[in-house]
Structure formats: C-alpha cells, structure tokens
N, C-alpha and C. Protein backbone atom coordinates (compact mmCIF):
# COMPACT_ATOMS: atom_id res chain seq x y z
N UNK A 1 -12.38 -19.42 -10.67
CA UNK A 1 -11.37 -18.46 -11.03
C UNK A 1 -10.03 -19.20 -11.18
N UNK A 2 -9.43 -18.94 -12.76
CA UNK A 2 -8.26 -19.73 -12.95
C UNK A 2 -7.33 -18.51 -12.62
N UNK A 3 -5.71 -18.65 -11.66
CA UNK A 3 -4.95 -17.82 -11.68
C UNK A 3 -3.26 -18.89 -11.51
N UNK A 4 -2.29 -17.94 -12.54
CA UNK A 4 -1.34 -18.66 -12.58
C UNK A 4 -0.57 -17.55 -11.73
N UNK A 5 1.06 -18.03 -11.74
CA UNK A 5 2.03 -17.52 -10.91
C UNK A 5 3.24 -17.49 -11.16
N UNK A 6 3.39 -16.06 -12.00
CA UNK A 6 5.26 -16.33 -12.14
C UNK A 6 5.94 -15.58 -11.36
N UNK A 7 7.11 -16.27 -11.09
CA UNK A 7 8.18 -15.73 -10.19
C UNK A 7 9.35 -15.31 -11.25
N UNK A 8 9.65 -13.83 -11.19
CA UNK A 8 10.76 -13.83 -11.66
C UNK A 8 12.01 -13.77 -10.81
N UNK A 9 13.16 -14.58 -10.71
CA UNK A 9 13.91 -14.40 -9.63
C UNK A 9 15.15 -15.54 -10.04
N UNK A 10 16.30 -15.19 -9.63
CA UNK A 10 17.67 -16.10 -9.59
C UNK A 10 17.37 -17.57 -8.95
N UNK A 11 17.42 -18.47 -9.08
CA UNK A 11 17.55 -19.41 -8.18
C UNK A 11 18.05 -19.13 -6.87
N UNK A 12 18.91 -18.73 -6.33
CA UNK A 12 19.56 -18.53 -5.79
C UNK A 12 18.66 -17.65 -4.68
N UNK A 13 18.28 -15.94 -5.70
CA UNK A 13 17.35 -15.23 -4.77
C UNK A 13 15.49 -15.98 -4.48
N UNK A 14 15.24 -17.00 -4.89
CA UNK A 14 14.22 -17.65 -4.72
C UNK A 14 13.58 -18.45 -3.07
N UNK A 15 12.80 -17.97 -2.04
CA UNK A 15 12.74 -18.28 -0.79
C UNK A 15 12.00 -19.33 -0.72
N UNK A 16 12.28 -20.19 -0.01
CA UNK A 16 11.16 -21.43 0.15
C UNK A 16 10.01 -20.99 0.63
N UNK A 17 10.26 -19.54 1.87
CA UNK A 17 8.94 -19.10 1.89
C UNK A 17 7.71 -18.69 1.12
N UNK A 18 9.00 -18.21 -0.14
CA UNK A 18 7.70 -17.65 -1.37
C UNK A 18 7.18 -18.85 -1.73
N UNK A 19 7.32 -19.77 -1.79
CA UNK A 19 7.06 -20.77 -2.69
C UNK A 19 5.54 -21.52 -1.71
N UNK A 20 6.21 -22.02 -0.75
CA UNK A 20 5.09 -22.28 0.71
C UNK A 20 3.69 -20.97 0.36
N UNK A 21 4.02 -19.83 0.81
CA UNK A 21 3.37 -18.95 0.99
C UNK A 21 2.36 -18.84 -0.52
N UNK A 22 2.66 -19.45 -1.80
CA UNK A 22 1.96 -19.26 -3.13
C UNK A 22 1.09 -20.81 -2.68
N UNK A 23 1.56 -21.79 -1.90
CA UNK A 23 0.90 -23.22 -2.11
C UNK A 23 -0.26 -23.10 -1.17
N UNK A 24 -0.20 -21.86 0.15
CA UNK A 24 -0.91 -22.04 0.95
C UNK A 24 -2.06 -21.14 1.05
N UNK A 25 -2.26 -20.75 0.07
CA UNK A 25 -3.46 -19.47 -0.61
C UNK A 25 -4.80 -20.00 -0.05
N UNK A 26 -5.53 -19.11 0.56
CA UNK A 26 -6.97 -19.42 0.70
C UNK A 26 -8.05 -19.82 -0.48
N UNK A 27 -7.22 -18.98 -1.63
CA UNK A 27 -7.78 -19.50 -3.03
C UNK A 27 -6.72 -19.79 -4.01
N UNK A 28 -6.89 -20.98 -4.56
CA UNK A 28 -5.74 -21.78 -4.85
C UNK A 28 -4.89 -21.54 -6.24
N UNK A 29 -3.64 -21.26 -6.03
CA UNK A 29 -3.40 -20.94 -7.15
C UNK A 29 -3.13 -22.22 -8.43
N UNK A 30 -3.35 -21.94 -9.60
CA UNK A 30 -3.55 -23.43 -10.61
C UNK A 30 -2.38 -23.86 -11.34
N UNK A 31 -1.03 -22.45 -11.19
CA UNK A 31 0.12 -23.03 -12.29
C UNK A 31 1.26 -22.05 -11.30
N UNK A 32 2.31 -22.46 -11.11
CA UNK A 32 3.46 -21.13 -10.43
C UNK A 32 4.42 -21.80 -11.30
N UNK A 33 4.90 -20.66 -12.41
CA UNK A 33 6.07 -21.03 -13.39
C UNK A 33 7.04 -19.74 -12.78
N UNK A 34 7.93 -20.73 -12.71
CA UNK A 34 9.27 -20.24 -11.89
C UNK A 34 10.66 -20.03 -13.68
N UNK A 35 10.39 -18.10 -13.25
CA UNK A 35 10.88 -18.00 -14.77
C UNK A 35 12.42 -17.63 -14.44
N UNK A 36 13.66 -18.61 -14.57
CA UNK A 36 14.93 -18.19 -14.03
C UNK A 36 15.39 -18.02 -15.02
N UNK A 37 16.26 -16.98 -15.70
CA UNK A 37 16.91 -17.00 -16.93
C UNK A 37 17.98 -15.61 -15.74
N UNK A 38 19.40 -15.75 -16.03
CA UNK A 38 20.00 -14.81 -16.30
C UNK A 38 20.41 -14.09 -17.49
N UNK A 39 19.76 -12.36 -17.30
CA UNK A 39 20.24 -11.82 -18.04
C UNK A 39 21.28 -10.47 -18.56
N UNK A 40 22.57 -10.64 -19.02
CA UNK A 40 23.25 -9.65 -18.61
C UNK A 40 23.08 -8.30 -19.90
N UNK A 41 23.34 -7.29 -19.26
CA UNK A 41 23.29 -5.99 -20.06
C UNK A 41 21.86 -5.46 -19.85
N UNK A 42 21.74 -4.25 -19.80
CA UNK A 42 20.50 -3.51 -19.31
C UNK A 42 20.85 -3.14 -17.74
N UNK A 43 19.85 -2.22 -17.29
CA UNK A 43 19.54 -2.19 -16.13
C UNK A 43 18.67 -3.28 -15.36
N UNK A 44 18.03 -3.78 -14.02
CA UNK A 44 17.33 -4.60 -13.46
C UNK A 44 16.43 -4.14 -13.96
N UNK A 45 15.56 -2.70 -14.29
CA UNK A 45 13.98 -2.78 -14.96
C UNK A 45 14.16 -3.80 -15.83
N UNK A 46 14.90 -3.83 -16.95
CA UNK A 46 14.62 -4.24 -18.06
C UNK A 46 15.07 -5.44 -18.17
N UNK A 47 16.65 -6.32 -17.45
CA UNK A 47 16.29 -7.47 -17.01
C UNK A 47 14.88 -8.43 -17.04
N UNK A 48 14.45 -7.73 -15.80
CA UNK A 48 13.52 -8.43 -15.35
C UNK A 48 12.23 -8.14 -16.29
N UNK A 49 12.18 -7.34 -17.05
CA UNK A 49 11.05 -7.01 -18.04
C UNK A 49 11.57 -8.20 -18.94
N UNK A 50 12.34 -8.27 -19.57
CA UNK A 50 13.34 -9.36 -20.49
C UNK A 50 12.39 -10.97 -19.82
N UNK A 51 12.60 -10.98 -18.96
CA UNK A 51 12.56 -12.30 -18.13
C UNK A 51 10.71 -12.23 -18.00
N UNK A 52 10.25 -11.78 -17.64
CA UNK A 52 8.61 -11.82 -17.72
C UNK A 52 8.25 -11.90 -19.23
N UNK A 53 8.55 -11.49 -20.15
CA UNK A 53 7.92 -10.87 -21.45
C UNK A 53 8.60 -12.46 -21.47
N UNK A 54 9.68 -13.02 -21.58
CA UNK A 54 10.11 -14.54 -22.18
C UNK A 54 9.10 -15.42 -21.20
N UNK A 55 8.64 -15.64 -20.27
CA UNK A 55 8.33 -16.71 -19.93
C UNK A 55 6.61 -16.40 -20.30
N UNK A 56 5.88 -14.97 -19.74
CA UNK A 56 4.79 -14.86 -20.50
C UNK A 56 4.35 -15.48 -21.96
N UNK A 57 5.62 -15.27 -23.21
CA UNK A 57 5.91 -15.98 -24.67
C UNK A 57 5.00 -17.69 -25.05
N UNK A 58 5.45 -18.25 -23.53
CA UNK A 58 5.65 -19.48 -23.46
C UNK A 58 4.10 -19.98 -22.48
N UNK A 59 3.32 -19.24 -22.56
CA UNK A 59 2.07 -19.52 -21.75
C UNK A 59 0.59 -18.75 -22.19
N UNK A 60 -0.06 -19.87 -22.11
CA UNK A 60 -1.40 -19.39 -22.36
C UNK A 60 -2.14 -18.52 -21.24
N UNK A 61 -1.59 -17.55 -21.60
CA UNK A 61 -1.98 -16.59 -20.35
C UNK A 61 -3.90 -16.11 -20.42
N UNK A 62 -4.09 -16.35 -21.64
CA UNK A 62 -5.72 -16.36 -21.88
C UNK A 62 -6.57 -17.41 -21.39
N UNK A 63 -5.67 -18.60 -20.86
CA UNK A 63 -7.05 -19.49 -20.21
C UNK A 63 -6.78 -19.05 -19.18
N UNK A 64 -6.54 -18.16 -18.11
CA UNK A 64 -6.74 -17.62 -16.77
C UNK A 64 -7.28 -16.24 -16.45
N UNK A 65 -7.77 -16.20 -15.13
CA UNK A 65 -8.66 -15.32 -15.04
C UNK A 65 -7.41 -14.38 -14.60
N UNK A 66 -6.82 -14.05 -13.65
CA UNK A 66 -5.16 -13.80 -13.39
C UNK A 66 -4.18 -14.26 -13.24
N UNK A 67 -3.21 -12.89 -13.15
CA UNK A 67 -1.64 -13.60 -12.84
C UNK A 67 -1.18 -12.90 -11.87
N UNK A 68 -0.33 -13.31 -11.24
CA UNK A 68 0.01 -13.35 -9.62
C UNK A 68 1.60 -13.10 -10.08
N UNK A 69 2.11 -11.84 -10.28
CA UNK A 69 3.34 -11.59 -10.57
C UNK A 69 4.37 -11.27 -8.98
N UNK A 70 5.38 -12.15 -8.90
CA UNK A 70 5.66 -12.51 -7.84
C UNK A 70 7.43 -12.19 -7.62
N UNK A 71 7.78 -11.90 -7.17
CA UNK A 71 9.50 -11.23 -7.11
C UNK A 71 9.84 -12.74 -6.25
N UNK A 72 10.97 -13.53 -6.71
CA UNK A 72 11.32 -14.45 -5.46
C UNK A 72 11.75 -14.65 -4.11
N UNK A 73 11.59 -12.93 -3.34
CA UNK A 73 11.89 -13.10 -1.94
C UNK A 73 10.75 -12.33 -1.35
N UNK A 74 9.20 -13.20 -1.68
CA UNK A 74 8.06 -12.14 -1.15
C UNK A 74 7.59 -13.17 -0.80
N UNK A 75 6.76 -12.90 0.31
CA UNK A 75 5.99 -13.70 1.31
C UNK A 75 4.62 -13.24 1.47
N UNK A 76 3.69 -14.15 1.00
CA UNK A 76 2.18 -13.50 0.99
C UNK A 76 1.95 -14.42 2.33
N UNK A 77 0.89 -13.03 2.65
CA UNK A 77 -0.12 -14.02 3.67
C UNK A 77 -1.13 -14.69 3.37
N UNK A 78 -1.90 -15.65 3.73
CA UNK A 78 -2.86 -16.87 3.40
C UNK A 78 -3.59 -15.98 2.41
N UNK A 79 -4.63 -15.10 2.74
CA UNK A 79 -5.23 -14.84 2.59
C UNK A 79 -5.08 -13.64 1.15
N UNK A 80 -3.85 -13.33 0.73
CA UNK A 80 -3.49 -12.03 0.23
C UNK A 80 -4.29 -12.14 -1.00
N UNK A 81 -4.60 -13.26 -1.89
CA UNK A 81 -5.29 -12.88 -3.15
C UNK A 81 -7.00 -12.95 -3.43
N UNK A 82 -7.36 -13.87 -1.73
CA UNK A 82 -8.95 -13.59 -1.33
C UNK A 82 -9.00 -12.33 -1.37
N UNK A 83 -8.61 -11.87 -0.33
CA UNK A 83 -8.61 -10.67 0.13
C UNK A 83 -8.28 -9.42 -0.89
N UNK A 84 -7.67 -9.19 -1.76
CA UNK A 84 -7.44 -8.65 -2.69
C UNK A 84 -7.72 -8.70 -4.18
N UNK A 85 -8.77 -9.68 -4.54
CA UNK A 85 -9.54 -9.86 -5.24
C UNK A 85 -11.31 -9.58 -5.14
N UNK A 86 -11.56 -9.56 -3.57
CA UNK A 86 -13.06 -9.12 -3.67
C UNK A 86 -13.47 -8.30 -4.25
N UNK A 87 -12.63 -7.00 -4.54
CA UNK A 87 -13.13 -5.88 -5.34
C UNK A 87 -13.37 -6.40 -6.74
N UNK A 88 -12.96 -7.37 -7.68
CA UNK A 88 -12.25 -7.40 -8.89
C UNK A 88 -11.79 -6.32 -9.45
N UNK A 89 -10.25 -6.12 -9.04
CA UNK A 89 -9.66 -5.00 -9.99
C UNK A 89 -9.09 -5.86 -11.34
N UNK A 90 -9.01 -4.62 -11.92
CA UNK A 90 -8.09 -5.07 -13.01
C UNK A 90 -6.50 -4.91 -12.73
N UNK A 91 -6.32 -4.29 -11.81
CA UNK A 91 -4.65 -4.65 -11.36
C UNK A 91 -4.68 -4.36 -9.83
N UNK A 92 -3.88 -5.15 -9.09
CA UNK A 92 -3.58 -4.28 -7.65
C UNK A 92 -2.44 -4.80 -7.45
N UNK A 93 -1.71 -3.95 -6.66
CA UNK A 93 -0.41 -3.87 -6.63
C UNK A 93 0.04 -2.84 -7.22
N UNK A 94 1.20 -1.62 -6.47
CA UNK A 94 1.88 -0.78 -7.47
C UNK A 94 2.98 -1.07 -7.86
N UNK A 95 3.46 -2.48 -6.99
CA UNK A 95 5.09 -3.01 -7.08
C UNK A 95 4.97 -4.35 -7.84
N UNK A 96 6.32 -4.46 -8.15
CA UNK A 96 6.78 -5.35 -8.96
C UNK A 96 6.96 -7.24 -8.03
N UNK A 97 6.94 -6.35 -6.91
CA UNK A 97 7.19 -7.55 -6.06
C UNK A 97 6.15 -8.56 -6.18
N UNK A 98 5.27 -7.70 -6.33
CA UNK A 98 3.39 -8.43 -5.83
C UNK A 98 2.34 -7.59 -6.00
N UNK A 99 1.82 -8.35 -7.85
CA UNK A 99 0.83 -7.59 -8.35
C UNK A 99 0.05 -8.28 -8.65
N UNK A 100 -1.25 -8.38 -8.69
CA UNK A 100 -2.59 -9.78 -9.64
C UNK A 100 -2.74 -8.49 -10.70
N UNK A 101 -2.94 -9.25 -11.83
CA UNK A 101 -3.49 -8.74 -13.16
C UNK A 101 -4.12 -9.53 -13.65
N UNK A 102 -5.44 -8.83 -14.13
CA UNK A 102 -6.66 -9.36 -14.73
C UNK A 102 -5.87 -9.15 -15.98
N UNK A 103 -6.03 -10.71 -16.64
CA UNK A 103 -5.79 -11.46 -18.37
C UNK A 103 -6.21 -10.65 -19.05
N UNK A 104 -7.74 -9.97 -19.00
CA UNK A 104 -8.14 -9.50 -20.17
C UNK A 104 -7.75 -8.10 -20.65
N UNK A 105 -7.71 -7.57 -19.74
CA UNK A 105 -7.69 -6.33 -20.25
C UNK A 105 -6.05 -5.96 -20.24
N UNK A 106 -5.23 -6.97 -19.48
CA UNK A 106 -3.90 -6.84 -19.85
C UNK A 106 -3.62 -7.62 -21.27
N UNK A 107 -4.24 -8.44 -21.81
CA UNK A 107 -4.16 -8.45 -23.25
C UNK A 107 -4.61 -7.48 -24.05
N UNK A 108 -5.93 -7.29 -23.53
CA UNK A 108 -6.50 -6.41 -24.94
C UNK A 108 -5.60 -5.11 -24.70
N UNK A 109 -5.12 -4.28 -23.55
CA UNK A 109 -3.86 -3.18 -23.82
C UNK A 109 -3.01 -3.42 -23.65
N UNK A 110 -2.65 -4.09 -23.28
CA UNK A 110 -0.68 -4.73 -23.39
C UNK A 110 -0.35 -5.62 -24.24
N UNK A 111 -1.09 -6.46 -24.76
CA UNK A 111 -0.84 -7.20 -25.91
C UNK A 111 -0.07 -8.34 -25.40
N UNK A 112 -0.54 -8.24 -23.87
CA UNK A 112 -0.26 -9.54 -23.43
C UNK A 112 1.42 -9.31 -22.42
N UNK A 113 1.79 -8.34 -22.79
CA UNK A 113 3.87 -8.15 -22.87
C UNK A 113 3.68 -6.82 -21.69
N UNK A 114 4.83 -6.92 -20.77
CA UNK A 114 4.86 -5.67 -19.88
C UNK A 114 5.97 -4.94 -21.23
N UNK A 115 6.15 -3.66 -20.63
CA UNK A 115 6.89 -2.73 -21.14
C UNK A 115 8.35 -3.14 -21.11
N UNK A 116 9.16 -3.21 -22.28
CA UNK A 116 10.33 -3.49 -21.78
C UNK A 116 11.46 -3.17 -21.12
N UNK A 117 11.04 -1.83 -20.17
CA UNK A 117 12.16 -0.81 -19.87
C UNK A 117 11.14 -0.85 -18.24
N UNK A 118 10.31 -1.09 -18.22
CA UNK A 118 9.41 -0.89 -16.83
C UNK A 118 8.27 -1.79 -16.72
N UNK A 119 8.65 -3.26 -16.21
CA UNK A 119 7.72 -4.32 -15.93
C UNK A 119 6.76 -3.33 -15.10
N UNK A 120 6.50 -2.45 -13.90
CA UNK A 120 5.20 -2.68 -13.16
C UNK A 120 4.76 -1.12 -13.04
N UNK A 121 5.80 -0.05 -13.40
CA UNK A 121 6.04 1.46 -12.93
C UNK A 121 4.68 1.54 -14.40
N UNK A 122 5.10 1.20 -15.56
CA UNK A 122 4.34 1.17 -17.01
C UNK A 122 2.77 0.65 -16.93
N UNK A 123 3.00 -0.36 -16.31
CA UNK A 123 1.65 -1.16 -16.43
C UNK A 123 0.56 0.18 -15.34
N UNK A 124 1.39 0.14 -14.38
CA UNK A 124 0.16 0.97 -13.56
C UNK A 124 -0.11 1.98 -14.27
N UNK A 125 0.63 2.89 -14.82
CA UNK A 125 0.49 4.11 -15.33
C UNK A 125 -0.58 3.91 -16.60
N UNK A 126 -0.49 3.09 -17.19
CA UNK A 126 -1.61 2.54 -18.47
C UNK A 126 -2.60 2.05 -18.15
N UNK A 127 -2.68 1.33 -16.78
CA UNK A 127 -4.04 0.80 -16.45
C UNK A 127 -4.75 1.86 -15.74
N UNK A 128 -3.98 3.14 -15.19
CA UNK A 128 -4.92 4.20 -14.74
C UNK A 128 -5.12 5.06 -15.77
N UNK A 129 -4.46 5.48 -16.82
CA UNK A 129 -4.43 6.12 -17.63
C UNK A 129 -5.62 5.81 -18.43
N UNK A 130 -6.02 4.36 -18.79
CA UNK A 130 -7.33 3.66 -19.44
C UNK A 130 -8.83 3.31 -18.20
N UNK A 131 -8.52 4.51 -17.34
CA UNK A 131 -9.22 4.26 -15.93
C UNK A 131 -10.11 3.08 -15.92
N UNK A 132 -8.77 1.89 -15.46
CA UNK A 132 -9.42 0.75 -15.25
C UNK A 132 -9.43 0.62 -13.50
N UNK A 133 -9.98 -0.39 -12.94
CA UNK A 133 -9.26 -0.47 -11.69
C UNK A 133 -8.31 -0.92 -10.88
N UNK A 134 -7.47 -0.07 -10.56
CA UNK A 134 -6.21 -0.15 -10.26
C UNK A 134 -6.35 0.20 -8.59
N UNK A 135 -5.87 -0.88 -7.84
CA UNK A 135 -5.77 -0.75 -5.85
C UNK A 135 -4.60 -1.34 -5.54
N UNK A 136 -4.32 -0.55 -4.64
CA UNK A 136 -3.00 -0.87 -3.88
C UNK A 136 -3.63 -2.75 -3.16
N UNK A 137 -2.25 -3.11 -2.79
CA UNK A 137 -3.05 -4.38 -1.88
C UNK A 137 -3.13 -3.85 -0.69
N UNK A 138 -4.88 -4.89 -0.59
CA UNK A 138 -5.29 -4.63 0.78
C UNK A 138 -4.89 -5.33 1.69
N UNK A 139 -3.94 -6.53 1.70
CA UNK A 139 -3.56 -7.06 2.64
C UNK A 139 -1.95 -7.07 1.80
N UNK A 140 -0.93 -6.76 2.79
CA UNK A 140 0.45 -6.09 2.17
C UNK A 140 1.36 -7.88 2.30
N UNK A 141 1.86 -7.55 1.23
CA UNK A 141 2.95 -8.88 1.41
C UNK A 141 4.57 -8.80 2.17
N UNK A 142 4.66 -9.55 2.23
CA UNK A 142 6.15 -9.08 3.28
C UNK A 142 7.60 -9.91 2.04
N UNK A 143 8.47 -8.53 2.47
CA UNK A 143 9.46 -8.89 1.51
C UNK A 143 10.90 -9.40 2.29
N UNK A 144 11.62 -10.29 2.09
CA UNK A 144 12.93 -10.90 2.78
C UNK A 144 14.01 -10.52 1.92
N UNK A 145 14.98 -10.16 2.76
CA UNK A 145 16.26 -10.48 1.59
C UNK A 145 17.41 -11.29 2.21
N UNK A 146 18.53 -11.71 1.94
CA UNK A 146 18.90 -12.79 2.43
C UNK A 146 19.84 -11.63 3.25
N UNK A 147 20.27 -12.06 4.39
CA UNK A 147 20.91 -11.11 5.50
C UNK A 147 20.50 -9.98 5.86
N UNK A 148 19.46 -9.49 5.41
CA UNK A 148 19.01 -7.99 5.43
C UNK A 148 19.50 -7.13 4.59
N UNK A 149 20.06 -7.61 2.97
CA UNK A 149 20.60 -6.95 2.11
C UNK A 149 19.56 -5.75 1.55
N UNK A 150 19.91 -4.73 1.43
CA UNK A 150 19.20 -3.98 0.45
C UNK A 150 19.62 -3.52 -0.59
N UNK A 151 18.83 -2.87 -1.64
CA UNK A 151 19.81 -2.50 -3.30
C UNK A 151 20.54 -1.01 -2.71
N UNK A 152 21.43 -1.03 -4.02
CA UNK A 152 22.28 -0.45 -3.78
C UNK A 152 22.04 1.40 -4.23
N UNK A 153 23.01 1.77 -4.33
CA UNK A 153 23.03 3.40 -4.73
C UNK A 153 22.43 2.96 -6.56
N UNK A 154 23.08 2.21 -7.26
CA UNK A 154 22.91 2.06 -8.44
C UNK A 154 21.37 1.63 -8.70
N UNK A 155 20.80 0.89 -8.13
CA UNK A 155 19.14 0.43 -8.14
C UNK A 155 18.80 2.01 -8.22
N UNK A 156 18.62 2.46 -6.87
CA UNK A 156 17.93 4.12 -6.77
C UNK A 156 18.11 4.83 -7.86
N UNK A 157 19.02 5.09 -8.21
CA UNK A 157 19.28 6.04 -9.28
C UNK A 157 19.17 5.24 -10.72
N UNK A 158 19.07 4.46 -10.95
CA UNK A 158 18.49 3.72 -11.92
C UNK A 158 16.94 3.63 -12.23
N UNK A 159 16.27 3.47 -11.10
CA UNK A 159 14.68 4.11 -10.51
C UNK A 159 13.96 5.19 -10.93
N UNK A 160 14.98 6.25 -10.42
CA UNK A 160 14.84 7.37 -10.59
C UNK A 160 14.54 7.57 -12.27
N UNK A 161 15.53 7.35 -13.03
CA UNK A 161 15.37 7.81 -14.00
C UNK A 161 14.50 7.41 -15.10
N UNK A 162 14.28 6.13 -14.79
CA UNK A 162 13.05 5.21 -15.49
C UNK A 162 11.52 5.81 -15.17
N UNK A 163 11.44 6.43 -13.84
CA UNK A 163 10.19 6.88 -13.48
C UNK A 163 10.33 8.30 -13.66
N UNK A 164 11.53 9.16 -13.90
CA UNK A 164 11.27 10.53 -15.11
C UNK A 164 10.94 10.29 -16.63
N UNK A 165 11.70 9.06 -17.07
CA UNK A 165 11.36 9.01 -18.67
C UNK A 165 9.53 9.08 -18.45
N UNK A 166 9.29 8.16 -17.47
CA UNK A 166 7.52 7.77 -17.69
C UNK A 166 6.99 9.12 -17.37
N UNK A 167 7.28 10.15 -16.69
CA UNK A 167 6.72 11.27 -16.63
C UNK A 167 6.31 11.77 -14.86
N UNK A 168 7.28 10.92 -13.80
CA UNK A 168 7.15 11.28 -12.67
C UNK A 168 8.15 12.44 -12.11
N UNK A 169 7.92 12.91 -11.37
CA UNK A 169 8.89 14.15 -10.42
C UNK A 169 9.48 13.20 -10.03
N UNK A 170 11.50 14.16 -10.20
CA UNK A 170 12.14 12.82 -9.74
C UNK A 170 12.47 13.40 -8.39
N UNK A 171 12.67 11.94 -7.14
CA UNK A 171 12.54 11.96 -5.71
C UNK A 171 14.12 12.39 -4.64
N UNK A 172 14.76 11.88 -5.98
CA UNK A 172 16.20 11.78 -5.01
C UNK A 172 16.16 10.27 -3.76
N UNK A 173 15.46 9.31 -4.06
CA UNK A 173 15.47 8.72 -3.19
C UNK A 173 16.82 8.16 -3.01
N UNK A 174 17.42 7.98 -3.90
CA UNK A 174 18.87 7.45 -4.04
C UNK A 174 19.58 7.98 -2.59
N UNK A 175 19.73 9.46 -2.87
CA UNK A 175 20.23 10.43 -1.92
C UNK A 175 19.95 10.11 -0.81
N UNK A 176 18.44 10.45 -0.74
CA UNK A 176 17.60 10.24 0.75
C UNK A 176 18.54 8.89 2.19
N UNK A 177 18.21 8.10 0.63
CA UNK A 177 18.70 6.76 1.16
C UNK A 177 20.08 6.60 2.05
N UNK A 178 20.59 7.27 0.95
CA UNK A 178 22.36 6.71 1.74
C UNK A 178 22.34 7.60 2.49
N UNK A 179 22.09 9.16 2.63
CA UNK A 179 22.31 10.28 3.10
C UNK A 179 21.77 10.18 5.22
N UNK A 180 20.61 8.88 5.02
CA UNK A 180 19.81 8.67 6.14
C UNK A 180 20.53 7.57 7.38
C-alpha cells in the first residue's frame, strides 16, 4: 500500500510533532509534501482549498493507494492509519485536520481537486452521497495550537455559513462558543 502526505499549513503553524508523528507510522508513509503557500483573500475554507488543489496539481496522486490529508498542528498516534485503514474505506475522517482518502474513487468523483469553497465539509458530503465508505477515525488524532490559541468569532461564523450553502442546519456554534 502506497500512501502520500500533505500538510497544508504556514511554516510557522507547522509542529515538529506533526512531522515525527507522520515518520513514526506503524505503516509507513512513502511521500509527506509539505504544501506552504500563503494565500490572501477568501475565507480559510477556501484558502486552504486554494493550497491543496495547488499542491495536489503538482503530484501523481494516481500512483498511490492514499492520501493522508494533514492540518500542520495534528498529532497522530503510531498506529492511526493501521488502525484506520483495516476497514478499507474510501474516506475516514470528517475533518480537515485528519482525513485518508482512497485515490480512486477520489479521482474518478472529484477529478482528483477538493471543492474550492470546502476542502473536507464537500468531500464527505459526496462520498456519502455516492454511498461510498465513509468512517469517522477509529483511533482520534490529537490537535495542538501554539499557546492554547483557538479560532476566532470570524472562523465560526464563516463555518457556519459554508455548511448552510452545502445544505446543513445552521448551529450557531459561533454564539455557543463565545457565549460559553
């Protein structure tokens, strides 16, 4: 099983842990392309959709069996893509942080490219929608931020509205959030 590994992430927001934690896989990963581009204008969906869809451009994503889509302040455990591959899904993960996607069938319906307005909210919704198999991970990855930062009022409500265009009830998590 060939599987590559992109990180989309700032230099800056990039953890040595993520990096350790991708080298020390029970099953080994074969390529980790570290895709840094800043990009300004848009919201962060689409940023970071911007930034996957360019470095995807630039790779033969068809000689691998998956891809290991990776946020740069996530920390897998040894075991996270053994363990989350025994089933063979065709996607697991519902987050952007830390998802494996099976090559094929993310070519033959994505055409290879996430959505450009919703790297991971899109993909799930199309890979259940084409009832492929789609699982949460069974072994959860752990996420860092540098001081204990979290996003802001503007992330949430930016969220929000990307996951009404796709056709979800919107949560107010924004609210929830600061309100708590």
């Amino acid at each position: 099983m060939k599987i590559i590994c992109i990180i989309t992430a700032l230099p800056q927001d990039l953890s040595m842990e993520c990096i350790n934690s991708i080298l020390t896989q029970t099953i080994p990963i074969d390529i980790v392309v570290l895709a840094f581009k800043r990009v300004y204008g848009g919201n962060l969906f689409e940023r970071v959709s911007w930034v996957l869809n360019d470095a995807l451009q630039h790779l033969r994503i068809e000689d691998f069996d998956y891809i290991l889509r990776l946020s740069g302040d996530v920390i897998l455990p040894k075991n996270f893509v053994e363990s989350n591959l025994k089933d063979n899904p065709d996607l697991c993960g519902k987050s952007g942080q830390a998802q494996l996607i099976k090559v094929q069938p993310f070519i033959k319906h994505c055409g290879g490219r996430v959505h450009p307005q919703s790297d991971d909210t899109f993909l799930n919704l199309k890979f259940n929608l084409l009832k492929l198999k789609v699982q949460n991970c069974i072994v959860t990855p752990w996420f860092t931020r540098p001081n204990g930062a979290t996003h802001g009022l503007k992330y949430f409500y930016e969220r929000e509205i990307y996951l009404y265009k796709l056709g979800y009830e919107p949560h107010m998590y924004a609210l929830i959030y600061f309100l708590i």
